[in-house]
Protein backbone atom coordinates (compact mmCIF):
# COMPACT_ATOMS: atom_id res chain seq x y z
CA UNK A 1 4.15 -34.94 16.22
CA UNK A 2 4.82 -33.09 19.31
CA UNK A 3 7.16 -30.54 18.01
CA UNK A 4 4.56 -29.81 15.23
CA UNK A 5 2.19 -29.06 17.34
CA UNK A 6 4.47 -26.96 19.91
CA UNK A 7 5.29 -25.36 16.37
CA UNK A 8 1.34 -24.66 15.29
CA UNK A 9 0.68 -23.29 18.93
CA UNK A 10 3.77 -20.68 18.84
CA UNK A 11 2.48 -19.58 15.70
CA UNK A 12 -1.05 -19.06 16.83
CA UNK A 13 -0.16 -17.83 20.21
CA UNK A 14 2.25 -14.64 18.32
CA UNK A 15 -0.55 -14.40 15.88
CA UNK A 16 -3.04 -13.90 18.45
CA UNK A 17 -1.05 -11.46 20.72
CA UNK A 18 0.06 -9.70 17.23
CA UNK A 19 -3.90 -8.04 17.35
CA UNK A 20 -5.21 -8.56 20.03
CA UNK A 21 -6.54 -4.54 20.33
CA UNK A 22 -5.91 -4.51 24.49
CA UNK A 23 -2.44 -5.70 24.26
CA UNK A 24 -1.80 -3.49 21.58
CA UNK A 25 -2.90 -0.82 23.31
CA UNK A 26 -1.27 -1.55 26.42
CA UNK A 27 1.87 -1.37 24.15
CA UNK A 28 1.51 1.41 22.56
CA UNK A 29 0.57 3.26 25.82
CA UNK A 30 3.37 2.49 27.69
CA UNK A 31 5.56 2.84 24.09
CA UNK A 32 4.29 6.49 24.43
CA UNK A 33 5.46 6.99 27.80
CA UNK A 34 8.65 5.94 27.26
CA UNK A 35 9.98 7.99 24.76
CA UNK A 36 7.84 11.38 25.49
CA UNK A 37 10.13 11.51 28.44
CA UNK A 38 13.17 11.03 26.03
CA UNK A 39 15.62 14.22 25.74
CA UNK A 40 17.46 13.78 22.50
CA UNK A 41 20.80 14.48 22.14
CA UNK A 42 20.51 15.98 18.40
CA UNK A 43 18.06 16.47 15.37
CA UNK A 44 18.72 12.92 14.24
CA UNK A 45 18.35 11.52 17.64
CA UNK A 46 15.07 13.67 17.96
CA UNK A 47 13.66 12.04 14.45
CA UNK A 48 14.43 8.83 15.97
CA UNK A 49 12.25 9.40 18.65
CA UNK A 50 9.44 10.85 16.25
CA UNK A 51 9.61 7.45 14.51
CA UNK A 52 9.18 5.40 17.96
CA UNK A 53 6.43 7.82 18.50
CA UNK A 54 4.72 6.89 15.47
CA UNK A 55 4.57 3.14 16.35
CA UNK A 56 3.09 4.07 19.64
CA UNK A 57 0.40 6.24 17.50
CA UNK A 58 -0.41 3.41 14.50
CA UNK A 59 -1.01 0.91 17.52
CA UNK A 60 -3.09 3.15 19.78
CA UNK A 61 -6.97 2.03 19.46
CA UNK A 62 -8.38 4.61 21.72
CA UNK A 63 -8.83 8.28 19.97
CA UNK A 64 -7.62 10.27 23.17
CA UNK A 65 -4.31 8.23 23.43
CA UNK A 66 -3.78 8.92 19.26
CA UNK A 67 -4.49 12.49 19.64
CA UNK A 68 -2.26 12.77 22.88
CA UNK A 69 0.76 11.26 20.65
CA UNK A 70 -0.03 13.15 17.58
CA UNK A 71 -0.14 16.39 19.93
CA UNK A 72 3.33 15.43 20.96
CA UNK A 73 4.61 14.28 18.02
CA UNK A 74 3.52 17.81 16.31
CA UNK A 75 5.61 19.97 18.90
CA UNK A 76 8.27 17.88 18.70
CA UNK A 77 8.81 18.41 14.78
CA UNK A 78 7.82 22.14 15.33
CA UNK A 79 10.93 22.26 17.98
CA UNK A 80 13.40 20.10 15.36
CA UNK A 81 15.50 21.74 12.67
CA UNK A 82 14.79 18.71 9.75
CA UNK A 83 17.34 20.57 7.56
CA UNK A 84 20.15 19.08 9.85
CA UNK A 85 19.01 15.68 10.02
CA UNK A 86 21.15 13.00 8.85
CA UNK A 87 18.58 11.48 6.71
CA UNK A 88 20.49 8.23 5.58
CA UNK A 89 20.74 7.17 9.75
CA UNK A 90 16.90 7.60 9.88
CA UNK A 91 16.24 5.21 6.67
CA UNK A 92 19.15 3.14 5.05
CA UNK A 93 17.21 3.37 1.60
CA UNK A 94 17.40 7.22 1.70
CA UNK A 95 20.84 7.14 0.19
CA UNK A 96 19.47 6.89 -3.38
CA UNK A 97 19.13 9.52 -5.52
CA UNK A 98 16.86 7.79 -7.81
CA UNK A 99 12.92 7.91 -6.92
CA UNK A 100 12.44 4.83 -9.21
CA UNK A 101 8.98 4.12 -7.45
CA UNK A 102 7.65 8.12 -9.22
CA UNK A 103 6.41 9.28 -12.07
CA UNK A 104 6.23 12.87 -13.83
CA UNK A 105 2.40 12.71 -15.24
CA UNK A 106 2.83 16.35 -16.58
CA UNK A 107 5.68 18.16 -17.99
CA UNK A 108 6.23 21.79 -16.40
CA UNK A 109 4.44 23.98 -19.08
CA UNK A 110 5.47 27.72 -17.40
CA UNK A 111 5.89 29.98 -14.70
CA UNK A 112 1.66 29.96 -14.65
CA UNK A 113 1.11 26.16 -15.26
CA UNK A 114 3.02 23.86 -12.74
CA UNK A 115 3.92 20.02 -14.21
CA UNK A 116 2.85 17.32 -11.32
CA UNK A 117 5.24 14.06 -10.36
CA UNK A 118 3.47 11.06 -8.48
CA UNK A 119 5.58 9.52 -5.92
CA UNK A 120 4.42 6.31 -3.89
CA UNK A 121 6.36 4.64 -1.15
CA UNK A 122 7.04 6.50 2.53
CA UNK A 123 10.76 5.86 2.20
CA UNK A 124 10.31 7.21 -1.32
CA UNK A 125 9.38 10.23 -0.53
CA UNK A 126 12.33 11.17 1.60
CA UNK A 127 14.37 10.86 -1.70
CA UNK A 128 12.84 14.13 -2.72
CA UNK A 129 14.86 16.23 0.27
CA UNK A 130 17.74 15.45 -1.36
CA UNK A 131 16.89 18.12 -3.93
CA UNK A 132 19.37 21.04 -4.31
CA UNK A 133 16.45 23.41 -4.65
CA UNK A 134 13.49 22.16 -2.86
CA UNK A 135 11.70 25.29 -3.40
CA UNK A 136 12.29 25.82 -7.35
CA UNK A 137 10.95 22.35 -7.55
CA UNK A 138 7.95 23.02 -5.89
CA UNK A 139 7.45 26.31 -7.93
CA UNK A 140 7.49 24.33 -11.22
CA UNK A 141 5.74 20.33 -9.77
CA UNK A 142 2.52 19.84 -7.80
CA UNK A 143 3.95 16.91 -6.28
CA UNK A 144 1.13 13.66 -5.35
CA UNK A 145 2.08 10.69 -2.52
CA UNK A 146 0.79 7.50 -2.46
CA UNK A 147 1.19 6.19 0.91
CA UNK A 148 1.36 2.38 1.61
CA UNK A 149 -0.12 1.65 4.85
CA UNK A 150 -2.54 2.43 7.35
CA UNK A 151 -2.79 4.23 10.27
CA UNK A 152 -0.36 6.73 8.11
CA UNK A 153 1.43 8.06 10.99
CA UNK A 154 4.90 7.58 9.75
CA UNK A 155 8.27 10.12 10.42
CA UNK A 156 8.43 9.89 6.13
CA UNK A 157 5.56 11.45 6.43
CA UNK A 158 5.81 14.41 9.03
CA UNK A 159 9.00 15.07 7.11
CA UNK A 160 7.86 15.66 3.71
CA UNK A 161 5.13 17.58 5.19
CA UNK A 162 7.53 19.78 7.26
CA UNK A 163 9.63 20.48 4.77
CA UNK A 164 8.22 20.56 1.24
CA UNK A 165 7.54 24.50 0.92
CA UNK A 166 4.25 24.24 -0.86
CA UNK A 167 0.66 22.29 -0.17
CA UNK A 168 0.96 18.15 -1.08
CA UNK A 169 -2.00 15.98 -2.96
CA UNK A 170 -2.17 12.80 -1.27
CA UNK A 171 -3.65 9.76 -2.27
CA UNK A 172 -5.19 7.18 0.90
CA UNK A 173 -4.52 3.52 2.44
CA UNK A 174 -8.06 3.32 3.97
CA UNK A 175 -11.02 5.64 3.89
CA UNK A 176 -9.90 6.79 7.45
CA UNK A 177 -6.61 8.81 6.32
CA UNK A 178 -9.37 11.03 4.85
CA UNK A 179 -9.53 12.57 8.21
CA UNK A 180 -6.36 11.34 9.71
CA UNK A 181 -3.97 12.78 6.99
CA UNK A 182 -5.24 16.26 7.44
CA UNK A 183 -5.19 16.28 10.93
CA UNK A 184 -1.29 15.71 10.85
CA UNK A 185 -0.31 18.50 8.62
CA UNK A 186 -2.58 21.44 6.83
CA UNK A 187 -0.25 20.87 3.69
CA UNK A 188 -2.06 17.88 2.22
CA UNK A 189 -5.02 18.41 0.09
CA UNK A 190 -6.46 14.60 0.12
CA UNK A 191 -7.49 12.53 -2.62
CA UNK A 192 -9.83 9.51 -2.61
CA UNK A 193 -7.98 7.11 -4.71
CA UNK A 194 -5.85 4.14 -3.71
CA UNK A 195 -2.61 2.22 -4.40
CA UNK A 196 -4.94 -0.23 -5.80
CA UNK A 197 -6.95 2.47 -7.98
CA UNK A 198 -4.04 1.97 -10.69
CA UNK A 199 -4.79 -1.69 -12.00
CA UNK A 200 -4.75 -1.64 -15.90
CA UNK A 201 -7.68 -3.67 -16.34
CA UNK A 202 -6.32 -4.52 -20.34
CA UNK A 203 -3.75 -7.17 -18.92
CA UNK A 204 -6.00 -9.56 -17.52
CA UNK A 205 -7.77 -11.68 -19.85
CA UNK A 206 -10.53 -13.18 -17.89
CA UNK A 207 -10.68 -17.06 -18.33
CA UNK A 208 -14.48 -18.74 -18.19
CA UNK A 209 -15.48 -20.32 -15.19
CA UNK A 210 -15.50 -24.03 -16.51
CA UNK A 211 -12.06 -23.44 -17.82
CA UNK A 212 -10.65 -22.38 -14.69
CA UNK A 213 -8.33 -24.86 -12.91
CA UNK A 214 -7.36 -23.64 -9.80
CA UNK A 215 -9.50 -23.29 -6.78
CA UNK A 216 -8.20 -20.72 -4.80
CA UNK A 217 -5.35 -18.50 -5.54
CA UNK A 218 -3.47 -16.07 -2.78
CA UNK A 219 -1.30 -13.19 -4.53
CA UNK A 220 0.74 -11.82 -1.17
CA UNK A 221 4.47 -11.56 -0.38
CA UNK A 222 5.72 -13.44 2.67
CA UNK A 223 5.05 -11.13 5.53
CA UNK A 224 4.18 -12.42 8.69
CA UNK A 225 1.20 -9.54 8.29
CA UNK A 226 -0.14 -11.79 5.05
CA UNK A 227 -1.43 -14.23 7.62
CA UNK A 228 -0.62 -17.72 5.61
CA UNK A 229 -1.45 -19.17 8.96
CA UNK A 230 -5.60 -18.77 8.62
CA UNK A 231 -5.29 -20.44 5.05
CA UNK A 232 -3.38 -23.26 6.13
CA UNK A 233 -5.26 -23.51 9.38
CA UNK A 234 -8.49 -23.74 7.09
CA UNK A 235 -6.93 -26.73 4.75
CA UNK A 236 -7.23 -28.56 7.87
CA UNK A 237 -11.02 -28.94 7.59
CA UNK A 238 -11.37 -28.77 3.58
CA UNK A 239 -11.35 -31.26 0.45
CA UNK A 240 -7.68 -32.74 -0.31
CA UNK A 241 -9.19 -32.30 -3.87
CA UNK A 242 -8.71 -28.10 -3.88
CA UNK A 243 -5.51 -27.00 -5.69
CA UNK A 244 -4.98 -23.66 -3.80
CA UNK A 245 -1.96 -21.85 -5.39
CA UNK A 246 0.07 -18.86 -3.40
CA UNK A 247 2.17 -16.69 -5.27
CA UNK A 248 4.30 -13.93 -3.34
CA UNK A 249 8.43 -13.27 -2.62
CA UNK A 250 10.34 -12.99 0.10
CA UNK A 251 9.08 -10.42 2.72
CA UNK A 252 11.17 -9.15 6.01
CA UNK A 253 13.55 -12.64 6.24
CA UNK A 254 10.55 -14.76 5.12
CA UNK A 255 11.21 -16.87 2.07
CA UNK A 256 9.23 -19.35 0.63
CA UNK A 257 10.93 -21.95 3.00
CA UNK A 258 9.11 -20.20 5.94
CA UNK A 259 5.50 -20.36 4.36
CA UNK A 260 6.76 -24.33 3.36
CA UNK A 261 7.78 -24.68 6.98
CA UNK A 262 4.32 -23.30 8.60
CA UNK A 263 2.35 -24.88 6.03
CA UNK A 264 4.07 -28.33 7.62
CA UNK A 265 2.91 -27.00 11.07
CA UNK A 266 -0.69 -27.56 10.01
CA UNK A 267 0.04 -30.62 8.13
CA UNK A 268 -0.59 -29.17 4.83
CA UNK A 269 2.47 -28.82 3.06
CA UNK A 270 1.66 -31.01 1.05
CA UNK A 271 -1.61 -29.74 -1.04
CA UNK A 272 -0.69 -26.03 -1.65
CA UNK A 273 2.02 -24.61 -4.62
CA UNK A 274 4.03 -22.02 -3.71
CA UNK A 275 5.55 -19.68 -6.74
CA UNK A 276 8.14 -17.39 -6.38
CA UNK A 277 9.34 -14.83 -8.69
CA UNK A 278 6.93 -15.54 -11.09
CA UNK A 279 5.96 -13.04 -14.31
CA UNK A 280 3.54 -10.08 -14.10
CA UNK A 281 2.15 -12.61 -17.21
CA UNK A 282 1.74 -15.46 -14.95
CA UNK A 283 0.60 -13.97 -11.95
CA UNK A 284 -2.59 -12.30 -14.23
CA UNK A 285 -3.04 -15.65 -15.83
CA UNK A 286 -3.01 -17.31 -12.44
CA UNK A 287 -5.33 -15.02 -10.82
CA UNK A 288 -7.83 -15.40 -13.95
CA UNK A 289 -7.80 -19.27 -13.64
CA UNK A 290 -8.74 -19.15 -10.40
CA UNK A 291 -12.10 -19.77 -8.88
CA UNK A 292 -11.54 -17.50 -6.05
CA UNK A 293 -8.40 -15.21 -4.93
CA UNK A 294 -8.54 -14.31 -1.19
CA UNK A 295 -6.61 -12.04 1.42
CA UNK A 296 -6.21 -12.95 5.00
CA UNK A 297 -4.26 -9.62 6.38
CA UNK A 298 -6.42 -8.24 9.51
CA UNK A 299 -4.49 -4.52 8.63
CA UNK A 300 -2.01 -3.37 5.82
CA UNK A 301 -2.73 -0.53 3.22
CA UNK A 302 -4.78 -0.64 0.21
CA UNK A 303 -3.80 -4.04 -0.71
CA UNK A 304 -3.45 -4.15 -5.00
CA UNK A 305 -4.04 -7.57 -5.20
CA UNK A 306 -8.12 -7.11 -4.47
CA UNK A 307 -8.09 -5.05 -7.50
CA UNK A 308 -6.23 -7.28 -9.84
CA UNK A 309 -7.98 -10.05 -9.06
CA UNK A 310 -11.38 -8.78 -9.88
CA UNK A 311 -10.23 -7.15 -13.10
CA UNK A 312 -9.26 -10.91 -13.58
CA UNK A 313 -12.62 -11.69 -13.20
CA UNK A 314 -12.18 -13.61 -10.12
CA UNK A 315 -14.21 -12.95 -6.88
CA UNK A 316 -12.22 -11.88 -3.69
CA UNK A 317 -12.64 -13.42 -0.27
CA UNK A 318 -11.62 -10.72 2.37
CA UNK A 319 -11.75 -10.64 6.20
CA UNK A 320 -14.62 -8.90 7.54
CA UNK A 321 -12.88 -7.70 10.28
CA UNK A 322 -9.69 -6.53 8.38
CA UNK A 323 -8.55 -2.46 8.03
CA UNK A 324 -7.43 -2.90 4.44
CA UNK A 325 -8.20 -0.04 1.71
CA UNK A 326 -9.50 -2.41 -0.59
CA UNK A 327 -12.41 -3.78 1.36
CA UNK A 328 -14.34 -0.97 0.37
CA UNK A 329 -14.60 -3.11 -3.52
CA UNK A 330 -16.17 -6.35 -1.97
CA UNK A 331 -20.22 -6.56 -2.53
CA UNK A 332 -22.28 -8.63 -3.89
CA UNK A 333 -20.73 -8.81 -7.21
CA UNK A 334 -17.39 -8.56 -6.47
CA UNK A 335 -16.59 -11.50 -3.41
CA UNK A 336 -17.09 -11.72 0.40
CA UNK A 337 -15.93 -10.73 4.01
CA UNK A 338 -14.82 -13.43 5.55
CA UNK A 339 -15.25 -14.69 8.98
CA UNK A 340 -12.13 -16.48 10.35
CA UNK A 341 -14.10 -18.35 12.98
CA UNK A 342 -15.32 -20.20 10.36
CA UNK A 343 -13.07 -20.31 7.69
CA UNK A 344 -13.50 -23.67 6.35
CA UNK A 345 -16.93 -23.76 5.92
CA UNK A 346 -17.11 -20.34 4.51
CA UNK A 347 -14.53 -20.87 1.81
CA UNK A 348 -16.52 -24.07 0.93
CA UNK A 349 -19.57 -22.11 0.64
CA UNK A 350 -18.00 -19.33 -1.47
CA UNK A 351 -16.44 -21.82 -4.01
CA UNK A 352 -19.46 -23.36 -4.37
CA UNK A 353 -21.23 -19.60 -5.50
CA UNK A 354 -18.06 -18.30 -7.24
CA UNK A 355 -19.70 -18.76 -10.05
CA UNK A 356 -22.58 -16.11 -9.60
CA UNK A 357 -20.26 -13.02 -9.17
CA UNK A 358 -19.29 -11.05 -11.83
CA UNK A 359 -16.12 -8.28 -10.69
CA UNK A 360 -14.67 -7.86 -13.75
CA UNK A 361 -18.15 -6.19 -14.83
CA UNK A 362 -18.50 -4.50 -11.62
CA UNK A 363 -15.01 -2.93 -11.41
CA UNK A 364 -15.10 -1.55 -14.95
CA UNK A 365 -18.71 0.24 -14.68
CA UNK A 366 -17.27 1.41 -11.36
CA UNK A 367 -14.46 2.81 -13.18
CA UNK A 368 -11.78 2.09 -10.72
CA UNK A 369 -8.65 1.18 -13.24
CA UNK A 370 -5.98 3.48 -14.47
CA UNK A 371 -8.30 5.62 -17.13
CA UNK A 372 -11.24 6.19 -14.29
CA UNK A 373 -8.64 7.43 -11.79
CA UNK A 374 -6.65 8.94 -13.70
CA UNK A 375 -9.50 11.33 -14.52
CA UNK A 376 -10.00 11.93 -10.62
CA UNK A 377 -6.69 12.66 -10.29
CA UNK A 378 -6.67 15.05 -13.00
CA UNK A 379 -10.00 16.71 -11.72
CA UNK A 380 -8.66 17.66 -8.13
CA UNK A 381 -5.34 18.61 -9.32
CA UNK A 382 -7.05 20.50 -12.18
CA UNK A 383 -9.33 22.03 -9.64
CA UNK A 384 -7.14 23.13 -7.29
CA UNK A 385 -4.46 25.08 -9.69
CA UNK A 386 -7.26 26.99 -10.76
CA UNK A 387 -8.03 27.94 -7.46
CA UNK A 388 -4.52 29.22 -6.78
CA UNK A 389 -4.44 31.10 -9.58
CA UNK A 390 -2.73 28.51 -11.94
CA UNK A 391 -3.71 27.59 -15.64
CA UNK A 392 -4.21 24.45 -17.42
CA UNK A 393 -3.91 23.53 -20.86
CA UNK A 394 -2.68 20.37 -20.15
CA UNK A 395 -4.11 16.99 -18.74
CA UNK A 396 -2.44 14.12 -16.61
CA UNK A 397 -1.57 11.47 -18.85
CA UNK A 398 -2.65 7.85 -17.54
CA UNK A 399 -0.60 5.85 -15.45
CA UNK A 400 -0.25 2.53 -14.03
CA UNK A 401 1.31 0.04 -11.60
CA UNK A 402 3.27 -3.16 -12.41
CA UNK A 403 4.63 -3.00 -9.73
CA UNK A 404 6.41 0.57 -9.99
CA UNK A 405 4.16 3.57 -11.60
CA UNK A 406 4.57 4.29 -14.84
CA UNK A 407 2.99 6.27 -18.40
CA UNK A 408 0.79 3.57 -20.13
CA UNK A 409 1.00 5.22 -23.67
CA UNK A 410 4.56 5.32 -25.48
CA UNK A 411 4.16 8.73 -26.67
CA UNK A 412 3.44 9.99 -23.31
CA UNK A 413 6.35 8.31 -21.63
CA UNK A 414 8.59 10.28 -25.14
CA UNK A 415 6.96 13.29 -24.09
CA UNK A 416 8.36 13.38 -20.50
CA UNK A 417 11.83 12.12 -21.56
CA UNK A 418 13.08 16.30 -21.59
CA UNK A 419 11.36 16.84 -18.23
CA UNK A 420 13.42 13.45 -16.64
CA UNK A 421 16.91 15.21 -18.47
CA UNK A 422 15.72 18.71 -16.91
CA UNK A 423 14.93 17.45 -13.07
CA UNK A 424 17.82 15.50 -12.79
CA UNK A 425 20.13 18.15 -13.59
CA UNK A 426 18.32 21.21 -12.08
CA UNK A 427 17.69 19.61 -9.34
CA UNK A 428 20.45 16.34 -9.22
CA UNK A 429 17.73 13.80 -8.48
CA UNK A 430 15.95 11.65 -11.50
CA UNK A 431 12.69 10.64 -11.37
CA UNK A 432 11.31 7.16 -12.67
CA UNK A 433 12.82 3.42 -12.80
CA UNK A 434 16.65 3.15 -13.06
């Protein structure tokens, strides 16, 4: 008994000094310090140092400490020659010359109509300066980033931005990169769409309320940032009764032995199931037979599994404290911010209601699924061309995520097949799953 409980405490006690804003501050402050007075000894040296920089800046709180590091952070890529960076020392996935996590969404019709590829994942990106023409490929693609967390400040980032030779549409992580983005390079022309703005709402098949057999339901990999700990901490003070289901993978060294071993911290091993490597199949069934799905992150990026779950038709239970894209889809209709004080009681009270939302209904007249932001995204691309002088003859064709973007339609994904053939050998990169 004593060990589990020096177990629970050391797990509360990191969680706990993990956000607490002050100490985070404090960090990041004297993170800053640190390495502004670095000298490095070479481009890839001075990349490294961009990258510790940009932990310092996604953990400042206060604005004149995050503008101080994004000043430095600026001159110091405006003082680095990128082209001699050694790339794969920076980020051990750069090595690939396969951006399996892109898309083309339109072929390249002519010099006077540009195609456009979709490309989502930081490390991702970096793929694309492997390119034996940068340039050409810029000439012919409007390229589009999805980024995957917020505060974006990332040395992916600053790279692309430095080095791509033409301006860069750029999806969000939270409603703040609207202004942040911007501010860290001129290049990118923003777009208010999300990761999570790509659900195909056709796969989920909503189940009816007295049908549905599981109480709650938490879709999230294994990352100490998931927060398992508030969920199991909550257990504590709820019915035995509730079948509460998590499905996720391994995340960062955390397996499903880790979640099994906190879970025993709080004595609750025992009354949740935890599936691993489960079916895109299952994990839409699961989320549909589920009273309600919830999220216990205090900060990540958009967060996909808000969106899937209320095309499932299941309300979502969200922090109301947490800086997570998604939050912007919970209302009245759709689930409820959370407060972690009072966890327990609040889950209680939101099973008891789950019954009177109705998000499936809400996210479709919202029109935030594939087709409805696929038409954004073909509106500001659209937009701008013909601003620049471009034509267009040709729409975006509708994509999705499960998990990796790709074409929804058959003949759309046929159509693109000579474009794939044509980038990889002009440029000796391909673009799409392996």
């Amino acid at each position: 008994m004593a060990m589990t409980y020096l177990r629970r405490c050391g797990i509360e006690i990191a969680d706990h000094l993990r956000y607490n804003v002050a100490l985070r501050e404090l960090v990041a402050r004297l993170r800053f310090e640190r390495h502004r007075r670095r000298r490095p000894i070479d481009e890839t040296d001075a990349v490294k140092t961009i990258a510790r920089l940009c932990v310092s800046a996604r953990g400042a709180h206060d604005q004149s400490l995050l503008l101080t590091i994004e000043d430095e952070i600026r001159g110091r890529i405006a003082t680095t020659d990128l082209s001699h960076v050694d790339w794969a020392d920076i980020e051990p996935r750069f090595g690939k010359g396969q951006v399996n996590k892109g898309v083309i969404l339109k072929p390249w019709i002519g010099p006077h109509e540009r195609g456009v590829v979709f490309v989502s994942f930081e490390y991702q990106w970096l793929r694309l300066l492997r390119m034996r023409n940068l340039y050409e490929f810029a000439q012919r693609y409007a390229l589009v980033l999805s980024p995957s967390w917020s505060p974006p400040h990332s040395v992916h980032l600053y790279a692309i931005a430095a080095q791509y030779p033409a301006p860069i549409f750029s999806l969000i992580s939270n409603a703040n990169d609207l202004r942040i983005i911007p501010r860290l390079s001129p290049k990118f022309v923003m777009v208010p769409l999300y990761a999570s703005n790509w659900v195909h709402a056709e796969l989920y098949s909503p189940v009816p309320y007295p049908r549905k057999d599981i109480d709650i339901v938490m879709l999230a990999n294994f990352g100490i940032y998931k927060r398992h700990l508030a969920l199991f901490r909550a257990l504590r003070r709820l019915p035995r009764s509730l079948r509460v289901v998590l499905i996720g993978r391994a995340d960062s060294g955390r397996t499903r032995d880790t979640i099994m071993r906190e879970a025993a911290a709080y004595g609750v091993a025992d009354r949740i199931e935890v599936r691993v490597g489960v079916s895109d199949e299952e994990v839409a069934q699961s989320l549909a037979r589920s009273r309600i799905s919830i999220i216990l992150s205090k900060r990540e990026g958009s967060c996909v599994a808000v969106v899937e779950s209320l095309f499932a038709d299941t309300p979502v239970g969200v922090l109301d404290d947490a800086e997570i894209g998604s939050k912007v889809f919970i209302n009245s209709a759709t689930g409820r911010l959370l407060k972690e004080k009072n966890l327990a009681s609040e889950l209680m009270d939101f099973l008891e209601h789950a019954a009177e939302y109705h998000p499936r209904q809400w996210a479709l007249e919202s029109k935030i699924d594939c087709y409805g932001s696929t038409e954004v995204l073909n509106r500001y691309i659209r937009d701008e061309m013909l601003a620049s002088g471009q034509e267009w003859t040709r729409d975006i064709a509708v994509h999705h995520w499960r998990p990796n973007p790709e074409l929804l339609f058959p003949q759309d994904k046929e159509s693109m097949h000579e474009s794939c053939a044509d980038i990889e050998q002009r440029f000796g990169i391909a673009i799409g799953p392996v």
